[in-house]
N, C-alpha and C. Protein backbone atom coordinates (compact mmCIF):
# COMPACT_ATOMS: atom_id res chain seq x y z
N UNK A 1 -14.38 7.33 -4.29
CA UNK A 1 -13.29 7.77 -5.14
C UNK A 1 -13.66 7.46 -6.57
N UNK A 2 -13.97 8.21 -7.70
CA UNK A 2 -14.03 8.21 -8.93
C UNK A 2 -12.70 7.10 -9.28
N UNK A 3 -13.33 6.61 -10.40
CA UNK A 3 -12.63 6.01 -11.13
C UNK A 3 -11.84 6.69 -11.87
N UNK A 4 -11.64 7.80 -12.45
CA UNK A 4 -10.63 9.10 -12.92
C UNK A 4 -9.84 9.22 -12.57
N UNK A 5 -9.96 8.56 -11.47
CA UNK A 5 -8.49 9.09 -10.53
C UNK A 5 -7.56 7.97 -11.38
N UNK A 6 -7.55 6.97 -12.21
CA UNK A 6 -6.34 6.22 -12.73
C UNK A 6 -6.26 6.92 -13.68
N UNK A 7 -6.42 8.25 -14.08
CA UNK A 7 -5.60 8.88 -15.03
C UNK A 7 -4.73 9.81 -14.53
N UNK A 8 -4.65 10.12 -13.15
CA UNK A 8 -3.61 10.56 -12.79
C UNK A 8 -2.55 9.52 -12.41
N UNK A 9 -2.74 8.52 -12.18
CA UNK A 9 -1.52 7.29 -12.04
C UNK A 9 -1.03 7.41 -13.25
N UNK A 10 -0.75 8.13 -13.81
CA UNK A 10 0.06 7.88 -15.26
C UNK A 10 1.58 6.88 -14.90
N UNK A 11 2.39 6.84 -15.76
CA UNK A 11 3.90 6.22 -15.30
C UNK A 11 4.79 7.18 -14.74
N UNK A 12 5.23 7.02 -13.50
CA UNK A 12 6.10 7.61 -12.92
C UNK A 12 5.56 8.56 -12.17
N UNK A 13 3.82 8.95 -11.82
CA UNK A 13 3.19 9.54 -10.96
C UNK A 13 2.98 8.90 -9.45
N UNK A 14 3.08 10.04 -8.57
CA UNK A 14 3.06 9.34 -7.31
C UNK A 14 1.68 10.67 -7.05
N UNK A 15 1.14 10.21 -6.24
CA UNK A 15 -0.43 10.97 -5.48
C UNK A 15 -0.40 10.59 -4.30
N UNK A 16 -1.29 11.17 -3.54
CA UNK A 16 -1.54 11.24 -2.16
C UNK A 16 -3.75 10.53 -2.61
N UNK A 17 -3.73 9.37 -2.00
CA UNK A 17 -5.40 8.98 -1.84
C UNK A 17 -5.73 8.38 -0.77
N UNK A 18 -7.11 8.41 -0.79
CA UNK A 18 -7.34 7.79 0.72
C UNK A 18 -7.40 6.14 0.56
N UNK A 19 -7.14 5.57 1.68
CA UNK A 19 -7.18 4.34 1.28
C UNK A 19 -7.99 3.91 2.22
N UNK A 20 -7.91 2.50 2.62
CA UNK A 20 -9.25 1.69 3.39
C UNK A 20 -9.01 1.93 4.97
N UNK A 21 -7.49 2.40 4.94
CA UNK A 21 -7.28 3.07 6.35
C UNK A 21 -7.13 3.89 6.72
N UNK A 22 -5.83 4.82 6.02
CA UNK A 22 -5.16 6.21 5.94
C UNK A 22 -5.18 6.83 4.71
N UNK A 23 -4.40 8.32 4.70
CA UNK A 23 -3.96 8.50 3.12
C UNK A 23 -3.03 7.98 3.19
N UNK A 24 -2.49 7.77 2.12
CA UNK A 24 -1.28 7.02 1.08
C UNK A 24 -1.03 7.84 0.39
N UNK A 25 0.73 7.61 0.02
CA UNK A 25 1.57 7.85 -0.95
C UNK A 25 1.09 6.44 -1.81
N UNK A 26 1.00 6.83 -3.27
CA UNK A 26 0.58 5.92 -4.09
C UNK A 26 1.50 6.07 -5.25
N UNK A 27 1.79 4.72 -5.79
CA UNK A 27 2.39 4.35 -7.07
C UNK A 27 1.72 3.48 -7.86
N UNK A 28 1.80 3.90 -8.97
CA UNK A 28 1.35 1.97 -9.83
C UNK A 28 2.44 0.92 -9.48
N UNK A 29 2.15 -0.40 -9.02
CA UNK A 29 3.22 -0.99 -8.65
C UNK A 29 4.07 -2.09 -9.60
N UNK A 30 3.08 -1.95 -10.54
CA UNK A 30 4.12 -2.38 -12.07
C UNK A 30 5.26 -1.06 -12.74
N UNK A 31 5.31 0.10 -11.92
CA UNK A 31 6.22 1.28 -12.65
C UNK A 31 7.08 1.49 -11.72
N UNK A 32 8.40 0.65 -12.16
CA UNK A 32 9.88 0.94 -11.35
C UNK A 32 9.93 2.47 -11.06
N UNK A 33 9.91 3.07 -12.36
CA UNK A 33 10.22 4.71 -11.92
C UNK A 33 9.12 5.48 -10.91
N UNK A 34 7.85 4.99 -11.05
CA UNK A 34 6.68 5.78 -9.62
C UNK A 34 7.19 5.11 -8.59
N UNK A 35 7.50 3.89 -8.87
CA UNK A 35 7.82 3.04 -7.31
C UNK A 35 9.04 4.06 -6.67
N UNK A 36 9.88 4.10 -7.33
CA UNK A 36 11.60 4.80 -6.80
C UNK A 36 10.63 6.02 -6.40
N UNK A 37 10.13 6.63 -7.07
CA UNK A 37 10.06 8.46 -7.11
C UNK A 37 9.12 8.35 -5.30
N UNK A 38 8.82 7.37 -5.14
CA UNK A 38 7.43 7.32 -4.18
C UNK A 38 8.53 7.03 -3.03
N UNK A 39 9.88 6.32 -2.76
CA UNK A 39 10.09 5.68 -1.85
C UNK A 39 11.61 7.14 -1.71
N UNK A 40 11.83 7.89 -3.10
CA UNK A 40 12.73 9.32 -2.62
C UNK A 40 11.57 9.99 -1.66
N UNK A 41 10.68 10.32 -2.09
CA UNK A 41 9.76 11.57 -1.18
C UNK A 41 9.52 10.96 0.29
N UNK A 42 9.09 9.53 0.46
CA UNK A 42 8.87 9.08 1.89
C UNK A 42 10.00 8.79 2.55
N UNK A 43 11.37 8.72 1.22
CA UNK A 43 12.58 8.92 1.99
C UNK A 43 12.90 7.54 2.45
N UNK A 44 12.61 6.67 1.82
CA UNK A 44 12.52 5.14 2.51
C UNK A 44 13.29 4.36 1.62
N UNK A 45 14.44 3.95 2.03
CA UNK A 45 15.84 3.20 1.14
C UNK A 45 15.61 1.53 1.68
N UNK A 46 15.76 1.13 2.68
CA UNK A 46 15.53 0.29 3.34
C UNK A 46 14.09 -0.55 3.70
N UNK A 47 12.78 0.28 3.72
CA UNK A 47 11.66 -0.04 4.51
C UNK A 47 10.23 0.17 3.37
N UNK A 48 10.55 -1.21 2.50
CA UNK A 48 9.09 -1.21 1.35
C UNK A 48 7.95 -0.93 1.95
N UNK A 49 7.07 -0.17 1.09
CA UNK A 49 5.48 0.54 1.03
C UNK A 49 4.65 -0.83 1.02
N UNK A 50 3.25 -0.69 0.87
CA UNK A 50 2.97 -1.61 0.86
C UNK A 50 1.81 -1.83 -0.10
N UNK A 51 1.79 -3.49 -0.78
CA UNK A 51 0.91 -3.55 -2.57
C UNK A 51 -0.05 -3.72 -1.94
N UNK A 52 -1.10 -2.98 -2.69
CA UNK A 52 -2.29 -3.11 -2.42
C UNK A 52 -3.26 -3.45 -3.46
N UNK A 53 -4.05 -3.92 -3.98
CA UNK A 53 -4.63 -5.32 -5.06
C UNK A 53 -6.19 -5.29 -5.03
N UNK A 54 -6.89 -5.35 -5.98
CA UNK A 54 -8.50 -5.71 -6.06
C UNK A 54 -8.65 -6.93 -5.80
N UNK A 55 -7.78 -7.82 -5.88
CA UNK A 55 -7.91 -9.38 -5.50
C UNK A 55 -6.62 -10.15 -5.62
N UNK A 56 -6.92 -11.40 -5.07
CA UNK A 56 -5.27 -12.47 -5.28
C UNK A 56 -4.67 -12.25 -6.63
N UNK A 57 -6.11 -12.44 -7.79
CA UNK A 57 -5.28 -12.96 -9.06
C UNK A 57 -4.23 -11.36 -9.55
N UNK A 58 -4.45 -10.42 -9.13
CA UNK A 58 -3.89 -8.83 -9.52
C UNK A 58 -2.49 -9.25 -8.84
N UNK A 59 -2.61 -9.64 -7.36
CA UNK A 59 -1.10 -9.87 -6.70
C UNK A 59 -0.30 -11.04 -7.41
N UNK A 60 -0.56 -12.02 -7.80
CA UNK A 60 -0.54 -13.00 -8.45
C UNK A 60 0.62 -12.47 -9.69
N UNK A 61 -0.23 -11.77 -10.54
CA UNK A 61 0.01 -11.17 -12.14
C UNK A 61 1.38 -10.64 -11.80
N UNK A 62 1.24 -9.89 -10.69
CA UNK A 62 2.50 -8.96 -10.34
C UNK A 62 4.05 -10.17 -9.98
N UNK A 63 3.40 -11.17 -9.57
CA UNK A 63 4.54 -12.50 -9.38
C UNK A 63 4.74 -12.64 -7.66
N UNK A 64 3.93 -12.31 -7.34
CA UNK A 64 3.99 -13.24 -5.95
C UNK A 64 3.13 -14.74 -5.71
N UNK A 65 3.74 -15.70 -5.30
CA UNK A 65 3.63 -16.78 -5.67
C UNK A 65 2.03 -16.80 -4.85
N UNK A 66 1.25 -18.07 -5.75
CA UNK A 66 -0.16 -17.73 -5.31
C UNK A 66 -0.28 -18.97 -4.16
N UNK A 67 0.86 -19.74 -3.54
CA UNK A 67 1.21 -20.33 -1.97
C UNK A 67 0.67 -19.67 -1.04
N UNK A 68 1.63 -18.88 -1.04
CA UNK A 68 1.81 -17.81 0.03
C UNK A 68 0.51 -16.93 -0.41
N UNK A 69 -0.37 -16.44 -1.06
CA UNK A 69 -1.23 -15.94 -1.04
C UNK A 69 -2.45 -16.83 -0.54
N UNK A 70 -2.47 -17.91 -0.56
CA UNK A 70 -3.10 -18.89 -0.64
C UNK A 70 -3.77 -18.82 1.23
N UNK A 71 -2.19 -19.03 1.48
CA UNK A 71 -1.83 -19.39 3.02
C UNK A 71 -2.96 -18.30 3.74
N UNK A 72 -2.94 -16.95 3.12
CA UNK A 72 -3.27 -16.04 4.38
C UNK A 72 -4.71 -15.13 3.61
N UNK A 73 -5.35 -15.84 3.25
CA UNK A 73 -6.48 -14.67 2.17
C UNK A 73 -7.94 -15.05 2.92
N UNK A 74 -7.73 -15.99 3.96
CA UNK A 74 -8.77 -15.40 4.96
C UNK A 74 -8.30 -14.30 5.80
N UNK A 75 -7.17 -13.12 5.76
CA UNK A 75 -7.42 -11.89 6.27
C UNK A 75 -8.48 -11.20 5.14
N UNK A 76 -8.58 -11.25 4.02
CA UNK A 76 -8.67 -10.46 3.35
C UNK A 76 -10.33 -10.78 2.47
N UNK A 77 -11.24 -9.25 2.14
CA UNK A 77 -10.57 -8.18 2.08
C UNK A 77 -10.58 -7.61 3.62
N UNK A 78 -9.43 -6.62 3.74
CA UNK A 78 -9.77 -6.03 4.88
C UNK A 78 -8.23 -5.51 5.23
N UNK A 79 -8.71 -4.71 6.82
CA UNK A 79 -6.89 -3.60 6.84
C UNK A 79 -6.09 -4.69 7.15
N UNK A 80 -5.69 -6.01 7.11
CA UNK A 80 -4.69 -6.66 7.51
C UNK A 80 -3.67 -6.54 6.30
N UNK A 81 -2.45 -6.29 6.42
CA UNK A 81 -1.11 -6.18 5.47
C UNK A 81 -0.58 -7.15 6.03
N UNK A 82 -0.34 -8.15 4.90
CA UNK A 82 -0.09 -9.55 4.99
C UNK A 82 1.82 -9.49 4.45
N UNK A 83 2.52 -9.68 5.40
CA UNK A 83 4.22 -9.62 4.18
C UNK A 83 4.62 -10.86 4.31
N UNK A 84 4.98 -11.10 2.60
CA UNK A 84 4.92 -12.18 1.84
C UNK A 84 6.36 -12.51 1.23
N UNK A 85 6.91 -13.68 1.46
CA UNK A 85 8.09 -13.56 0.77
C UNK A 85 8.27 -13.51 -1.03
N UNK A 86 8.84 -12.89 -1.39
CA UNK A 86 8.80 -12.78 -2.95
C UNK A 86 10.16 -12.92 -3.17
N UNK A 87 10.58 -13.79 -4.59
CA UNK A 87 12.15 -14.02 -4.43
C UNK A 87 12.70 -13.68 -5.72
N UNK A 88 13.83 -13.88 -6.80
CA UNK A 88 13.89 -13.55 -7.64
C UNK A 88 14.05 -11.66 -7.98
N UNK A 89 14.86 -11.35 -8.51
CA UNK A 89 15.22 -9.93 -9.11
C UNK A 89 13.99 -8.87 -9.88
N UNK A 90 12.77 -9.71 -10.23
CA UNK A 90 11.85 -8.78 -10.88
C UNK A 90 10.69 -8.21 -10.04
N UNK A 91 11.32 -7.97 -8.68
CA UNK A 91 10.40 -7.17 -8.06
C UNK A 91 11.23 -6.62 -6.93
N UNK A 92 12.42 -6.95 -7.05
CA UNK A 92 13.11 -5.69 -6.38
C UNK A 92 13.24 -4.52 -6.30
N UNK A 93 12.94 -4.13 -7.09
CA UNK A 93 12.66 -2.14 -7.08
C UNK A 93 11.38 -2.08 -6.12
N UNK A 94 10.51 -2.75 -5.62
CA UNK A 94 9.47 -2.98 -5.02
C UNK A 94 10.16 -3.26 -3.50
N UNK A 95 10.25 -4.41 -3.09
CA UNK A 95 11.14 -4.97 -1.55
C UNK A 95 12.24 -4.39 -1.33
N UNK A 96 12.83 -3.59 -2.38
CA UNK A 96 14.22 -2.81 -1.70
C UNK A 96 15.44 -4.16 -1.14
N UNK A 97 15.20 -5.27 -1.65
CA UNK A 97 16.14 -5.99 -0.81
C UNK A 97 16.13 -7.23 -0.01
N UNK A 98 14.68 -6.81 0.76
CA UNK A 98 14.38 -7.52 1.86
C UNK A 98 13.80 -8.73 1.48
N UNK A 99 13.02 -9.01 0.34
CA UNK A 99 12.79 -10.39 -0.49
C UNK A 99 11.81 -10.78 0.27
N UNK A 100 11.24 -9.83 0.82
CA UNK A 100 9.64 -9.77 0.98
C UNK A 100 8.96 -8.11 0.73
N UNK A 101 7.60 -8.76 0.82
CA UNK A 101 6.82 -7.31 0.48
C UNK A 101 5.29 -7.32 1.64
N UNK A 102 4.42 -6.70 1.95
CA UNK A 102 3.72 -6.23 2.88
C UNK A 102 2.32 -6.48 1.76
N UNK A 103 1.08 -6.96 1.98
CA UNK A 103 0.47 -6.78 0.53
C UNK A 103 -1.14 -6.93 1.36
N UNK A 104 -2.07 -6.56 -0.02
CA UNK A 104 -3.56 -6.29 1.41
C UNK A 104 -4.21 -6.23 0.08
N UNK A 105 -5.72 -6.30 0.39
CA UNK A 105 -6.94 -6.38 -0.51
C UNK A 105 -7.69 -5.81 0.84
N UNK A 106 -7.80 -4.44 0.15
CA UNK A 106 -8.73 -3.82 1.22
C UNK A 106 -10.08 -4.09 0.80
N UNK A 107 -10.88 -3.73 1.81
CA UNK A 107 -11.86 -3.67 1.82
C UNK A 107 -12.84 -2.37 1.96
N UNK A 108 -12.87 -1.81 0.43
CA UNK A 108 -13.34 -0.59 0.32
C UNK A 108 -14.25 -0.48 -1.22
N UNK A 109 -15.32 -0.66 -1.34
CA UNK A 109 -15.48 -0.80 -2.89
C UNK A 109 -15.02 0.37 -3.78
N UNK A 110 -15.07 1.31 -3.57
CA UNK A 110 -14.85 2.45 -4.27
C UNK A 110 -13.06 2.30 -4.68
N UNK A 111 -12.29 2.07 -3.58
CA UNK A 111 -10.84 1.55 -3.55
C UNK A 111 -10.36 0.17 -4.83
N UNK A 112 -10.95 -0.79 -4.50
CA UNK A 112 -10.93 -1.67 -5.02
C UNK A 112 -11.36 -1.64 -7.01
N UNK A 113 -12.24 -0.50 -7.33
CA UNK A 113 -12.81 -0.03 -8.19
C UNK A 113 -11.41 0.21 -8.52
N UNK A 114 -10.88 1.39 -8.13
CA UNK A 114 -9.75 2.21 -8.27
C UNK A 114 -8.36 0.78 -8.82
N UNK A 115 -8.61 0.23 -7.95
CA UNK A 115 -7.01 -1.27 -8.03
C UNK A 115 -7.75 -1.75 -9.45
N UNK A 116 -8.76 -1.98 -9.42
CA UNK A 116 -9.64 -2.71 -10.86
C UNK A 116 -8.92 -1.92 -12.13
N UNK A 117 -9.05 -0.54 -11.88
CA UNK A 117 -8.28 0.54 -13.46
C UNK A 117 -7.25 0.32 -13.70
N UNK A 118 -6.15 0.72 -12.22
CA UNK A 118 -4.94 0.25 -12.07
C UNK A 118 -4.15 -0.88 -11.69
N UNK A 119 -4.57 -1.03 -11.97
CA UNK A 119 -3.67 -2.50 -11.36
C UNK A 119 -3.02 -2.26 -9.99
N UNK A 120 -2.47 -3.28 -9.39
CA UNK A 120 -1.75 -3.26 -7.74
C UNK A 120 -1.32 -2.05 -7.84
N UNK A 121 -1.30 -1.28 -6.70
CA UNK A 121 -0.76 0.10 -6.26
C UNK A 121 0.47 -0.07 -5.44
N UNK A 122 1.52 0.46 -5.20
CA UNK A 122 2.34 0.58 -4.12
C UNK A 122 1.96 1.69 -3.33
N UNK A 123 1.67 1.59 -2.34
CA UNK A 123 0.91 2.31 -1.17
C UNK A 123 2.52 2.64 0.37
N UNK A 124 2.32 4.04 0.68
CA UNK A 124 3.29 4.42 2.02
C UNK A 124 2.48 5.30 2.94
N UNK A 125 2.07 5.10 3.64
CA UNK A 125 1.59 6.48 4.99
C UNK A 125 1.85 7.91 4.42
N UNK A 126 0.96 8.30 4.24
CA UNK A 126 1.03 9.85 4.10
C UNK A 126 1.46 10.67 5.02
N UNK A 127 2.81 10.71 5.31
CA UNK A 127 3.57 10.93 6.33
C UNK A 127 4.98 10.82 6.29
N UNK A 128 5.68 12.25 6.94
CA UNK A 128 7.15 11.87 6.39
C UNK A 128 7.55 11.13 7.90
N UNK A 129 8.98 10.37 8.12
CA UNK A 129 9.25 9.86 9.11
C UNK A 129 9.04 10.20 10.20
N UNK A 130 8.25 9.43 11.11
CA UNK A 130 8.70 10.02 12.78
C UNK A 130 7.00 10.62 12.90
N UNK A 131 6.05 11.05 11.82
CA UNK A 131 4.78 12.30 11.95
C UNK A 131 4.03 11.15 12.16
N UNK A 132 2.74 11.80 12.30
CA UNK A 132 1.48 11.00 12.32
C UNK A 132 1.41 10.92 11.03
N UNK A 133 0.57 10.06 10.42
CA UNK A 133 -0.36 10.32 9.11
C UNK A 133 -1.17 11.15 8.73
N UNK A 134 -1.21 11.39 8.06
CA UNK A 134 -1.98 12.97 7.41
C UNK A 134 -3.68 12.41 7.93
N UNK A 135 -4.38 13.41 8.38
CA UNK A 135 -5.84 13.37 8.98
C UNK A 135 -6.61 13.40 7.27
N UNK A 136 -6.22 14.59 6.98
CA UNK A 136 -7.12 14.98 5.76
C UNK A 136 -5.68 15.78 4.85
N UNK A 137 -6.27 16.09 3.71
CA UNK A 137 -5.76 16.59 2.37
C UNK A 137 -4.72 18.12 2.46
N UNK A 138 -5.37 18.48 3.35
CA UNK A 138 -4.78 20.00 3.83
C UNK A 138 -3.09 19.22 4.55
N UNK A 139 -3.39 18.38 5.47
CA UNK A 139 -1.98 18.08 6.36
C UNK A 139 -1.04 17.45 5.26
N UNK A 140 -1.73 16.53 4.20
CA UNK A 140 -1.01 16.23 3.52
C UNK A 140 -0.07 17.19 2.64
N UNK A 141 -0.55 17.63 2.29
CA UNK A 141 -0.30 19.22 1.17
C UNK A 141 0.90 19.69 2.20
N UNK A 142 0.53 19.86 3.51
CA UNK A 142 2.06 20.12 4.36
C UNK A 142 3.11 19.55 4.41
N UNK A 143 2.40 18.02 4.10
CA UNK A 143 3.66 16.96 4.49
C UNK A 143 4.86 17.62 3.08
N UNK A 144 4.11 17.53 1.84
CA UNK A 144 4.51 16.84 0.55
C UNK A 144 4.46 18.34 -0.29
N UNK A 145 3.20 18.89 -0.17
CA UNK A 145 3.66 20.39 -1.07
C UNK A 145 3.61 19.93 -2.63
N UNK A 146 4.79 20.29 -3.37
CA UNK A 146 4.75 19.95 -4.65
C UNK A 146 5.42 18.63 -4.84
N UNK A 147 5.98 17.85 -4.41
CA UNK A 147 6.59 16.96 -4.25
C UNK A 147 5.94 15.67 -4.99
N UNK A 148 4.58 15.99 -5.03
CA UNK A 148 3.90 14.58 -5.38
C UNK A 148 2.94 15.27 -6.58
N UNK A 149 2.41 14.23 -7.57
CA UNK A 149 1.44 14.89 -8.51
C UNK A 149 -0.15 15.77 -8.35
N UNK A 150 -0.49 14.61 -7.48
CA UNK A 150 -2.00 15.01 -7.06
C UNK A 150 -2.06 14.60 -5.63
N UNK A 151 -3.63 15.02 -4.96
CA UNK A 151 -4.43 14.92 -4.06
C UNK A 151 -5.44 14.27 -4.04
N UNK A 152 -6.11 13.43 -3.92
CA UNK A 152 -7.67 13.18 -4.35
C UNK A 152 -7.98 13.50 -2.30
N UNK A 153 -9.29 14.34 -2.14
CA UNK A 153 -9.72 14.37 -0.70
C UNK A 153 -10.36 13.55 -0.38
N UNK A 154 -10.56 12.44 0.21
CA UNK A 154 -11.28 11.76 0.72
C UNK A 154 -12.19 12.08 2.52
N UNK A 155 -12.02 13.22 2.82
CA UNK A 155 -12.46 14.04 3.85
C UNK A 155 -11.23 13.49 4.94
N UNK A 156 -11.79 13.87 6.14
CA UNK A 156 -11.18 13.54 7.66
C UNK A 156 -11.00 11.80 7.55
N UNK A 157 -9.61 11.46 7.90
CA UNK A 157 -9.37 10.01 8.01
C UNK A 157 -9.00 10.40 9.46
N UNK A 158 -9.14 10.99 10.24
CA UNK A 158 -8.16 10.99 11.88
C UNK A 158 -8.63 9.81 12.59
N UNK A 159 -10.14 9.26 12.26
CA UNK A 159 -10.57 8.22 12.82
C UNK A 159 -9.86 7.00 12.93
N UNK A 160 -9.23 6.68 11.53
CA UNK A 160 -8.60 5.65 11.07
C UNK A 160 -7.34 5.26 11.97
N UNK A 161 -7.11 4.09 11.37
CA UNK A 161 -6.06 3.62 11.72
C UNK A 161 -4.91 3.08 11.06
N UNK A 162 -3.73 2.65 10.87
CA UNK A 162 -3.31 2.38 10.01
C UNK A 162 -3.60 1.02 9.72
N UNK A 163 -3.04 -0.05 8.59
CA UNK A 163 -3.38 -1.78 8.67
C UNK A 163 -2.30 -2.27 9.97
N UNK A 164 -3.09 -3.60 10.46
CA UNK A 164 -2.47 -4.15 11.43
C UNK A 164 -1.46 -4.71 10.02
N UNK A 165 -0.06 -5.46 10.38
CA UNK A 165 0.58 -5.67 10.10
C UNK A 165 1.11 -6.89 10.17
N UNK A 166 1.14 -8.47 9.74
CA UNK A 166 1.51 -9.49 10.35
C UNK A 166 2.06 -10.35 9.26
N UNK A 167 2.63 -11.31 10.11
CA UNK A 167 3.57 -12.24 8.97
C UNK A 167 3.71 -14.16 9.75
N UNK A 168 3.11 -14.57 8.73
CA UNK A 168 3.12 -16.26 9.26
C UNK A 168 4.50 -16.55 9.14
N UNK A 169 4.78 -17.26 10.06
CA UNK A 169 5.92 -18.28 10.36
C UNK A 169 5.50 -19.41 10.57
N UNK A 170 5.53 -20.26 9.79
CA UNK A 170 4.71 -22.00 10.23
C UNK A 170 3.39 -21.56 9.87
N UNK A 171 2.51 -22.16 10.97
CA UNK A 171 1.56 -21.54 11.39
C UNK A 171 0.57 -21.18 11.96
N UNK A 172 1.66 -19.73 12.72
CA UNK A 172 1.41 -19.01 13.89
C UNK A 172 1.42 -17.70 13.07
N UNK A 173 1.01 -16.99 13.62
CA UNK A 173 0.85 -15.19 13.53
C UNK A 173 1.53 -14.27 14.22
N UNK A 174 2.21 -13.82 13.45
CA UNK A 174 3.19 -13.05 13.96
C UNK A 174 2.77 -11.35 13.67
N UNK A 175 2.38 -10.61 15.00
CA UNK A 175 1.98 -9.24 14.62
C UNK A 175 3.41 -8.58 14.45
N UNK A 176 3.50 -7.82 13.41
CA UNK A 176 4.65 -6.64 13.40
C UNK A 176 3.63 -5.34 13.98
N UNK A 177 2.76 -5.30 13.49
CA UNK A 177 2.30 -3.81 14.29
C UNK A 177 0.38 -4.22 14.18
N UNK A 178 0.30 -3.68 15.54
CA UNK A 178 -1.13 -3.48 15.48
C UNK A 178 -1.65 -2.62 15.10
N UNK A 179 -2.84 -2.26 14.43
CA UNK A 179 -3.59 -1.43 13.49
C UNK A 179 -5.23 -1.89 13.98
N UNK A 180 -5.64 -1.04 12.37
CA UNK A 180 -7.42 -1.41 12.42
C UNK A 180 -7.91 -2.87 13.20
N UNK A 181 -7.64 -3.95 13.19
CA UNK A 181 -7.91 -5.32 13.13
C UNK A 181 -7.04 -5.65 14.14
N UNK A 182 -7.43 -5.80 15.28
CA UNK A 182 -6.57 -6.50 16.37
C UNK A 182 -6.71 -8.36 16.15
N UNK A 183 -5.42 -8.82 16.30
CA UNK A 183 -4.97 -9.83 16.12
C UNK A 183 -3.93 -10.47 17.29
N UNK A 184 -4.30 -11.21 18.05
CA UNK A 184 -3.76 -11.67 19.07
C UNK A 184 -2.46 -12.92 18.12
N UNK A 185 -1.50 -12.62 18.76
CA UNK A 185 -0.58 -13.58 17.77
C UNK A 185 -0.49 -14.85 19.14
């Protein structure tokens, strides 16, 4: 993925890119207004996207406490989506509520390049409720149409998988969903 592509993240742009698992609905995740515009099209009031980061100190900047990052960054980099409690009002347009957020340092250099321009992304399944995830650029374009700014193709993702999904309690491992990275909780 070119590094160019953070000039289509402008403020308040949402895109469709490939990420270290699937395509994604993408936002900059410092821009309340891409964040909202990203979570009308996936249609998601209730159920936050998830930040995705070139490293701790990027998640960090954004204000999730660097504890809790601390705790779980031997998943990372890689597809594990780590959800993290975040507290306080300046990242609610982000958690929707729930006073946590889902967050990952993939493991993709070209990706990570990309988080390096932009800063943390807010990332959703390229997919409206209930579908699979978009394989490639064409299904997406079905999902979304004009709805979103851009495309970048990253070819056939059907291989992929989405991130496994998990959350410490104490500490034990708690899977919410299995993905790329099987994790016995």
């Amino acid at each position: 993925m070119d590094s160019a592509v953070s000039k289509f993240l402008r403020p308040g742009a949402v895109g469709i890119i490939p990420t270290d698992t699937v395509y994604g609905l993408a936002a900059r995740a410092r821009d309340p207004d891409g964040v909202a515009r990203l979570y009308r099209i996936k249609d998601r009031e209730t159920k936050p996207g998830t930040v995705i980061a070139a490293d701790l100190s990027q998640l960090e900047e954004l204000g999730i406490k660097h504890r809790y990052l601390k705790a779980v960054e031997q998943f990372w980099p890689g597809a594990v989506s780590v959800v993290i409690p975040v507290s306080g009002p300046a990242l609610s347009y982000l958690h929707q509520g729930k006073m946590s957020l889902a967050v990952r340092i993939p493991d993709d250099v070209e990706l990570q390049q990309l988080l390096r321009d932009t800063g943390p992304l807010l990332t959703s399944s390229a997919n409206p409720p209930g579908m699979q995830p978009a394989a490639d650029v064409s299904q997406a374009r079905d999902y979304f149409g004009d709805q979103v700014d851009f495309y970048i193709d990253g070819g056939d993702l059907s291989g992929r998988q989405s991130s496994t999904v998990i959350r410490m309690i104490d500490d034990a491992v708690e899977v919410l969903r299995q993905g790329a990275v099987r994790i016995d909780s």
